[in-house]
Protein backbone atom coordinates (compact mmCIF):
# COMPACT_ATOMS: atom_id res chain seq x y z
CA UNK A 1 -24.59 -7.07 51.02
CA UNK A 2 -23.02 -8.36 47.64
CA UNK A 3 -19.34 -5.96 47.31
CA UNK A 4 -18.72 -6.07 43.44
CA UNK A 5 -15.08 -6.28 42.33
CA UNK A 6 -13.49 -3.06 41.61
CA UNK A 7 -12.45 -3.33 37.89
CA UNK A 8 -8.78 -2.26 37.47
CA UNK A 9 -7.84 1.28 36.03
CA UNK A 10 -5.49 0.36 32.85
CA UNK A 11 -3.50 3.11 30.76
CA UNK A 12 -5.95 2.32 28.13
CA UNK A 13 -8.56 3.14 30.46
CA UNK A 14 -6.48 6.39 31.14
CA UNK A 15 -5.84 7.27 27.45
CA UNK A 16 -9.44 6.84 26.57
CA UNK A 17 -10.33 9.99 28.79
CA UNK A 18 -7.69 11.78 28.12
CA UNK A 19 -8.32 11.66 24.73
CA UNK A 20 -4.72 10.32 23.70
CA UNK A 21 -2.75 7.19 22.65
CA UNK A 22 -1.81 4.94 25.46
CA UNK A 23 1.75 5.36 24.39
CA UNK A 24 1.50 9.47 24.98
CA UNK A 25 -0.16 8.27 28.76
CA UNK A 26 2.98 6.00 28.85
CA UNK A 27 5.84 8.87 27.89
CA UNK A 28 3.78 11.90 30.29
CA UNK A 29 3.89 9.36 33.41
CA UNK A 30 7.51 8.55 32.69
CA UNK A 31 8.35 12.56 32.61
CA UNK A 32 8.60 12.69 28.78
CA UNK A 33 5.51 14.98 28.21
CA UNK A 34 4.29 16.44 25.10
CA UNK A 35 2.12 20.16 24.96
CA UNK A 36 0.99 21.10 28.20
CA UNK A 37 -2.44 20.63 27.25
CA UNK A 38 -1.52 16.89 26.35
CA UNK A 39 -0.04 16.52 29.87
CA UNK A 40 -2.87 18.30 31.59
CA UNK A 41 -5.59 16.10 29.74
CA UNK A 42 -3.48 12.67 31.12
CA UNK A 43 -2.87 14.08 34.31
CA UNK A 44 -6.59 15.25 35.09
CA UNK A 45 -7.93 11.36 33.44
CA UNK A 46 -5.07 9.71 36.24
CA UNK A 47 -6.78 11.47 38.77
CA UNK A 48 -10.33 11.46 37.80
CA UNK A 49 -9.79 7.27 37.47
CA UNK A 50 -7.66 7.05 40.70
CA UNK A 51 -5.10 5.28 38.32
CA UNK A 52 -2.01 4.33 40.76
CA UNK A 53 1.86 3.78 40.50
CA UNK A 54 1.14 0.28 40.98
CA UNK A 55 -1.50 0.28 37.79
CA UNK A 56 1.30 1.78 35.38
CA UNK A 57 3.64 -0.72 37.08
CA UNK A 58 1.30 -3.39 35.95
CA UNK A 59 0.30 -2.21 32.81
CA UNK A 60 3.99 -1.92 31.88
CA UNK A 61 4.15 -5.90 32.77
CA UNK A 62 1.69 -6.44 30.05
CA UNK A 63 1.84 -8.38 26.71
CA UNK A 64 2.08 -5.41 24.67
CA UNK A 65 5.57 -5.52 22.43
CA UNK A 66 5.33 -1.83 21.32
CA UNK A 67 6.44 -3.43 17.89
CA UNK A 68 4.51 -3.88 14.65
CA UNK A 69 5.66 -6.91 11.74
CA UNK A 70 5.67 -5.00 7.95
CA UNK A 71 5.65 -8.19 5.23
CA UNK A 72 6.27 -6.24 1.31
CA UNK A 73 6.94 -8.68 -1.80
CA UNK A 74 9.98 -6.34 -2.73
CA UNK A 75 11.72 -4.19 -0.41
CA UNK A 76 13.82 -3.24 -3.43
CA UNK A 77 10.94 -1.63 -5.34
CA UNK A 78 10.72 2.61 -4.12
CA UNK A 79 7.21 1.80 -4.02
CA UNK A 80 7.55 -0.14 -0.83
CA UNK A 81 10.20 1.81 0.45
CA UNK A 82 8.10 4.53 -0.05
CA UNK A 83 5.01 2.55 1.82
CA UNK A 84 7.72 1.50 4.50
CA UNK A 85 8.86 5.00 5.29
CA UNK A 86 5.20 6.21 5.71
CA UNK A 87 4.34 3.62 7.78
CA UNK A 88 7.53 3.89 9.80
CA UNK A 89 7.01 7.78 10.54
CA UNK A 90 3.48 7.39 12.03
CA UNK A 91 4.10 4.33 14.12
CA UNK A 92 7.26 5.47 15.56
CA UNK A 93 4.83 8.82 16.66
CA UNK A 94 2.64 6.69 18.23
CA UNK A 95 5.76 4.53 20.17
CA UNK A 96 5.74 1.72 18.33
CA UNK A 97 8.90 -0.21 16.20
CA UNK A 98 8.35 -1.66 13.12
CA UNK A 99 9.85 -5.17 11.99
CA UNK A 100 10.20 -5.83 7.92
CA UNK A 101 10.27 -9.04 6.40
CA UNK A 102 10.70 -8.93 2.91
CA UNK A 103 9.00 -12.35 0.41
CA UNK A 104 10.58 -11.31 -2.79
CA UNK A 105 7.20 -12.42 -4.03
CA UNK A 106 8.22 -16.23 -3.73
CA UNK A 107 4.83 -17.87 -1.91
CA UNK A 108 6.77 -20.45 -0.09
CA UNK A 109 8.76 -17.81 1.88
CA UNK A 110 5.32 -15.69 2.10
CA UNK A 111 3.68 -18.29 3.90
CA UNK A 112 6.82 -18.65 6.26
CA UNK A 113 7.46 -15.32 7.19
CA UNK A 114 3.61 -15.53 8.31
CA UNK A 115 4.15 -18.08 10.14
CA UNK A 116 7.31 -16.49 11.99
CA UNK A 117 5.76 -13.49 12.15
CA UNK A 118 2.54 -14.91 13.66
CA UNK A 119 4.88 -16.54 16.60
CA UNK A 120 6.63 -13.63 17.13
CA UNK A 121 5.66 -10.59 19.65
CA UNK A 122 4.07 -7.92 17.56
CA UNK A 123 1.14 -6.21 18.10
CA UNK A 124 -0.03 -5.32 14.70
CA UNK A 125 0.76 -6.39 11.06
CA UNK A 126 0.92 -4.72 7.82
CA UNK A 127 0.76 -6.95 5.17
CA UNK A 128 1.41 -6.63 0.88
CA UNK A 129 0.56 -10.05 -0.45
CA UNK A 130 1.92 -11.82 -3.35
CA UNK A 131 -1.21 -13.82 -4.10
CA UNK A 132 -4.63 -13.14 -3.91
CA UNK A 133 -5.73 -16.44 -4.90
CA UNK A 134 -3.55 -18.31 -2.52
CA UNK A 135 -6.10 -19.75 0.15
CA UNK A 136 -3.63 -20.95 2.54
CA UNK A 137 -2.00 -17.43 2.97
CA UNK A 138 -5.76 -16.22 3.32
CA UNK A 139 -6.44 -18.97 5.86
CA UNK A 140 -3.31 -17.80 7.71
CA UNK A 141 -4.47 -14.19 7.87
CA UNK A 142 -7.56 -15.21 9.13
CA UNK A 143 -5.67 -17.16 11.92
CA UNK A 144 -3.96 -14.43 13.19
CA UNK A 145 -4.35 -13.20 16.87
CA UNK A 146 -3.43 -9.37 16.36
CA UNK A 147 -4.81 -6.96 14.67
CA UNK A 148 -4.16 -6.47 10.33
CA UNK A 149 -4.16 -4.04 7.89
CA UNK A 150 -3.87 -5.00 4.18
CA UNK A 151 -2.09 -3.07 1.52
CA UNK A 152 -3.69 -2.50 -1.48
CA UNK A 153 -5.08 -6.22 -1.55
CA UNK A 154 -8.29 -7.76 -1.12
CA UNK A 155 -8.31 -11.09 0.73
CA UNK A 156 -11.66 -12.28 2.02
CA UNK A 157 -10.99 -12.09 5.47
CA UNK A 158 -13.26 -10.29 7.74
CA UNK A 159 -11.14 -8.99 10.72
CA UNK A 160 -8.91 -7.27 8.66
CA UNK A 161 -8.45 -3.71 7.22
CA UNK A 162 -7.32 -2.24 4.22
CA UNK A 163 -5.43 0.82 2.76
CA UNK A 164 -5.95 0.69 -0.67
CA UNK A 165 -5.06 3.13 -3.97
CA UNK A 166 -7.84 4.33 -6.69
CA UNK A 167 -6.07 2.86 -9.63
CA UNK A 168 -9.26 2.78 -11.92
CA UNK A 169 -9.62 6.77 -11.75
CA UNK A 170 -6.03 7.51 -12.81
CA UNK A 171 -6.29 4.61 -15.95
CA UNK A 172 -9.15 6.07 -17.12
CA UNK A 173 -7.61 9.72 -17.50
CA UNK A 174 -4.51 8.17 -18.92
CA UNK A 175 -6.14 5.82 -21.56
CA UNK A 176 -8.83 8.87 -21.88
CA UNK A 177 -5.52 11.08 -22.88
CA UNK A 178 -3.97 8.96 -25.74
CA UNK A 179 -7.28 8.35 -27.40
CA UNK A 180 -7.99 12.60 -27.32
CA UNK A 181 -4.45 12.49 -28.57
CA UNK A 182 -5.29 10.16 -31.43
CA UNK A 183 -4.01 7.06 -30.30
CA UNK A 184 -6.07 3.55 -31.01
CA UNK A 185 -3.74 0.72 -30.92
CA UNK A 186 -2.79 1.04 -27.64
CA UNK A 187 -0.46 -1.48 -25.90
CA UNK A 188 -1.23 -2.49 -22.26
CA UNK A 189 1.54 -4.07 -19.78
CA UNK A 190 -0.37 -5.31 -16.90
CA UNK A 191 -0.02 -7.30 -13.78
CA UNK A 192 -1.58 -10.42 -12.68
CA UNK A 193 -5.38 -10.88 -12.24
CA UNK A 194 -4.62 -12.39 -8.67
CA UNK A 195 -3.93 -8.51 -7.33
CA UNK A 196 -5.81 -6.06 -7.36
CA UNK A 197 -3.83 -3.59 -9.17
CA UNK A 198 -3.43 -5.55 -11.79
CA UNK A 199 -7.23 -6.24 -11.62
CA UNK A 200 -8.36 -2.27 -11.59
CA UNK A 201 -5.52 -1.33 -14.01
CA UNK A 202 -7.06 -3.88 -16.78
CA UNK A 203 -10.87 -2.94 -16.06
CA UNK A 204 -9.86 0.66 -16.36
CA UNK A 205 -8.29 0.11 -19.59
CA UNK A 206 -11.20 -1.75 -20.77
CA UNK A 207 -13.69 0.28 -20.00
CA UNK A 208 -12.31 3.59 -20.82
CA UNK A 209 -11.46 2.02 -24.37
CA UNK A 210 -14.77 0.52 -24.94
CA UNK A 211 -16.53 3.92 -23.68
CA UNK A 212 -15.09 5.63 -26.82
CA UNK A 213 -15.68 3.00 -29.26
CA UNK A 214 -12.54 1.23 -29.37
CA UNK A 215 -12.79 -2.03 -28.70
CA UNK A 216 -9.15 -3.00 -26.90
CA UNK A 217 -6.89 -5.63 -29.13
CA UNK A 218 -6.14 -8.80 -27.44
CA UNK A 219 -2.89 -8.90 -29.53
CA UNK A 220 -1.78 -5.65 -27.68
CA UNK A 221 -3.25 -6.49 -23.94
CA UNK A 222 -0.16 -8.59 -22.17
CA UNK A 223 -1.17 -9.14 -18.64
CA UNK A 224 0.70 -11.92 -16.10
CA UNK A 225 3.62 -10.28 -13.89
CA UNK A 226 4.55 -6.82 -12.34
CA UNK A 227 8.02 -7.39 -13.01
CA UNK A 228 10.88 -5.17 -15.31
CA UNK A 229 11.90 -8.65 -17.08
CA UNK A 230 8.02 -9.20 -18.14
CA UNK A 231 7.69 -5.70 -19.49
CA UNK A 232 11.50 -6.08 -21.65
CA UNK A 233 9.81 -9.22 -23.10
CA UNK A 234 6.06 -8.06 -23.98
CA UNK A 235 7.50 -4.94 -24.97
CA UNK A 236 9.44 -6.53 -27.63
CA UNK A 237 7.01 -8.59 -28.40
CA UNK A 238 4.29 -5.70 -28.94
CA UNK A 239 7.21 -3.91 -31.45
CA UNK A 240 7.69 -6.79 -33.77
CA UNK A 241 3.66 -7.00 -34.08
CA UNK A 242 2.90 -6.31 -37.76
CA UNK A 243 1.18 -3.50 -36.54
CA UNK A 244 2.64 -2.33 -33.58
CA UNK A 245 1.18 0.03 -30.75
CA UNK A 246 1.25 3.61 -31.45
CA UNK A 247 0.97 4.29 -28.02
CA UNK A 248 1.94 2.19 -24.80
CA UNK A 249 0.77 1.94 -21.28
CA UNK A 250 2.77 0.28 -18.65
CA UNK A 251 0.79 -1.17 -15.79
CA UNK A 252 3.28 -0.41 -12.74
CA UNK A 253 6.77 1.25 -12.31
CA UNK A 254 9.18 -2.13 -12.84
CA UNK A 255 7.09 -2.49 -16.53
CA UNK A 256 7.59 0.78 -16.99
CA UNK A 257 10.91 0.59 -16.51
CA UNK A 258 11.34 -2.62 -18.54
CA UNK A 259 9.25 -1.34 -21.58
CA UNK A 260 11.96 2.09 -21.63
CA UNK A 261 14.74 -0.96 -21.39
CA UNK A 262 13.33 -2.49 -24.54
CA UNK A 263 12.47 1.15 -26.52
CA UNK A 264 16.35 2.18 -25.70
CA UNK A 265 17.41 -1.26 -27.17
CA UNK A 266 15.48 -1.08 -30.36
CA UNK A 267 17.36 2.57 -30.50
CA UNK A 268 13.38 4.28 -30.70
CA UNK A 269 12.66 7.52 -29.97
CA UNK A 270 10.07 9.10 -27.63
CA UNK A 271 7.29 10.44 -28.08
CA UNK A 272 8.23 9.79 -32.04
CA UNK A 273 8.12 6.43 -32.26
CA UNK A 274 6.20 5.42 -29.86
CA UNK A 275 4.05 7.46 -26.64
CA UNK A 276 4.79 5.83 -23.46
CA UNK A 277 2.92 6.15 -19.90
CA UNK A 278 4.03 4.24 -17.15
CA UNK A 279 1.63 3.89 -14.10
CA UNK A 280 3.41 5.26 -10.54
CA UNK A 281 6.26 7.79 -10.52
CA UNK A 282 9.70 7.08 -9.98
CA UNK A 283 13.00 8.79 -10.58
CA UNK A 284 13.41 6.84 -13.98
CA UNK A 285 9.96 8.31 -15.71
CA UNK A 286 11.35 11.89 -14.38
CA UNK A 287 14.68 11.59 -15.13
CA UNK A 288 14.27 10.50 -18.66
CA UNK A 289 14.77 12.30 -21.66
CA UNK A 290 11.87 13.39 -22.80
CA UNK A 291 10.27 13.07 -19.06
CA UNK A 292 7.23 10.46 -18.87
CA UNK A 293 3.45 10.77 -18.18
CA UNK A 294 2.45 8.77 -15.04
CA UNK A 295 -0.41 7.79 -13.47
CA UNK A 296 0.74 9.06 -10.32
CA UNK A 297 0.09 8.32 -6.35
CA UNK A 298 1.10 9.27 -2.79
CA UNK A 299 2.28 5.66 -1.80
CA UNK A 300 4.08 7.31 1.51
CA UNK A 301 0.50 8.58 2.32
CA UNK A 302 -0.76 5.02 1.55
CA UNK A 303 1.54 3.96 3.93
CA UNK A 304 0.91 6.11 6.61
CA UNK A 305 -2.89 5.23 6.28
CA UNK A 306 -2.24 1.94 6.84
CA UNK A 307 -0.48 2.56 9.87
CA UNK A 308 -2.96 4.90 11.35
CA UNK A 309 -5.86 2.36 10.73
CA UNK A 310 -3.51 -0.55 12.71
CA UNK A 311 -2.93 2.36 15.60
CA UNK A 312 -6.51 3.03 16.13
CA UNK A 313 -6.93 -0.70 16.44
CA UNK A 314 -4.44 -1.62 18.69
CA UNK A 315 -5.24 1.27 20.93
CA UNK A 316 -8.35 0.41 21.30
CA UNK A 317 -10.28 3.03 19.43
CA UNK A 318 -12.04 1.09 16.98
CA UNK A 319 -12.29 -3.02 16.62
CA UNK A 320 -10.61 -4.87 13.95
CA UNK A 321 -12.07 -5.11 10.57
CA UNK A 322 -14.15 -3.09 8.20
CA UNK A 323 -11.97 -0.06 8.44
CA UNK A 324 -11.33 1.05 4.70
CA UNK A 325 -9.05 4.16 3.35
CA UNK A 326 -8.69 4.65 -0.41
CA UNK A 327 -6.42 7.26 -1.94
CA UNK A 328 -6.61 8.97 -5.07
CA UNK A 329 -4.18 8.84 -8.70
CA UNK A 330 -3.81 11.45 -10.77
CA UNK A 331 -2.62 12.02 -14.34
CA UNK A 332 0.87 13.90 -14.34
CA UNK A 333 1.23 15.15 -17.99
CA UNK A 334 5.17 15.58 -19.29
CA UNK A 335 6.70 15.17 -22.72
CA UNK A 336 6.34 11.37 -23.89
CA UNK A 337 2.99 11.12 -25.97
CA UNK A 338 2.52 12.56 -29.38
CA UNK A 339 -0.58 14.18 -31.33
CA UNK A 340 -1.25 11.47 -34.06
């Protein structure tokens, strides 16, 4: 007669049953339980699956680091603070640490911190790329042994996932707004065509434009960088235009914030002068005087998507790649466009 191997009992095995995390099997069997249903469920799945002191003993010997890498392009932006703090709160649930490492959107540094973080023990990244062009990040990505959820970019790399935001939906209402207001030279601050937001953003503008018979003005579309120092500059430059914008829509916060640099400057008034939107909220578009429209989002609830698609991953629940969330915008109306 042939005796098969028994196949070792594992906490993941455990969890599985149990219908829980492998860190919640972890914290009951080290006398840290949760409900007592939770403890009840792990408790019952340990001795359905004979699982032993000398299996957790094991298990706890493993290669799992309990720690996840987070790689943002500017920890200074709320945005990713925002996406970091979300992302934090549902990993730290789950057990887990997170690591930042913070590019500053320089692609030298990007493609080092990958590399450290690829050597380093972490069993999941989250990753907000500078570049979607750049194939050697890509090729990097696709290298990686653990698994990877991207934010809000689309690399083509199959065994990752992505958390990503409906910027086209909240465009269109915006652009859709100024134009029932009256508005047809409207200005456009956008981001590069190399990410996606600044992708969406400009096909949203585009289309909602065209939809209502106004074909867009090159002169007024200035596309290229995300940054406050791009939006003081094409601001300016959309002012002195012999026939400036009547209306303006910036393309992300830090243009936003640049464009109300420049309109301050030129000592302009809002909405009089000139109507201003600025895509994503933040305490400057609130905090002015008159408050701004935004094309707001949840990017703490981005944040914790992303962390609950690299949880279900790591635990086991699902395999790596194909797993997609997208969350919504929304136009938030305030004081800052005018009826023409």
């Amino acid at each position: 007669m042939v005796r098969r191997e028994r196949k070792e009992v594992t906490i993941a095995d455990v969890a599985q049953r149990a219908g829980v995390a492998p860190s919640t099997v972890s914290r009951v069997l080290n006398g840290h339980s949760g409900t007592p249903e939770t403890r009840g469920a792990v408790l019952a799945a340990v001795e359905a699956l004979g699982f032993s002191p000398d299996s957790i003993a094991r298990s706890l010997r493993s290669r799992e680091t309990r720690t996840v890498g987070l790689q943002v392009i500017d920890i200074a932006n709320p945005l990713f603070a925002a996406v970091t703090r979300g992302a934090e709160r549902v990993l730290r649930q789950g057990g887990y640490t997170l690591l930042l490492a913070n590019s500053d959107g320089d692609r030298a540094v990007e493609r080092h911190l990958l590399t450290t973080l690829a050597s380093r023990p972490v069993d999941g990244l989250l990753l907000s790329l500078g570049d979607e062009s750049d194939t050697e990040v890509a090729a990097q990505v696709g290298a990686l042994r653990v698994p990877v959820v991207l934010l809000d970019r689309n690399f083509a790399v199959p065994a990752t996932d992505v958390a990503l935001s409906d910027h086209r939906s909240g465009v269109r209402d915006a652009v859709r707004y100024l134009l029932d207001l009256g508005h047809r030279r409207i200005g456009f601050l956008g981001g590069p065509d190399t990410l996606r937001p600044g992708r969406e953003r400009r096909r949203a503008f585009d289309e909602m434009m065209r939809e209502r018979g106004v074909e867009p003005d090159p002169a007024l579309v200035r596309t290229g960088s995300l940054s406050a120092a791009f939006g003081v500059r094409e601001t300016a430059a959309l002012l002195d235009l012999p026939e400036p914008p009547t209306a303006l829509l910036a393309g992300g916060n830090q243009l936003g914030t640049g464009a109300l640099e420049t309109i301050r400057r030129r000592g302009l008034r809002i909405p009089d002068d000139l109507s201003l939107v600025i895509c994503d909220d933040i305490d400057a578009a609130r905090l002015n005087d008159p408050p701004i429209t935004v094309v707001a989002r949840d990017v703490e609830a981005l944040g914790r998507a992303a962390a609950e698609l690299l949880l279900e991953t790591m635990t086991g629940r699902r395999p790596s790649g194909g797993g997609r969330v997208e969350l919504g915008t929304h136009l938030v109306v305030r004081a800052s466009c005018r009826r023409l």
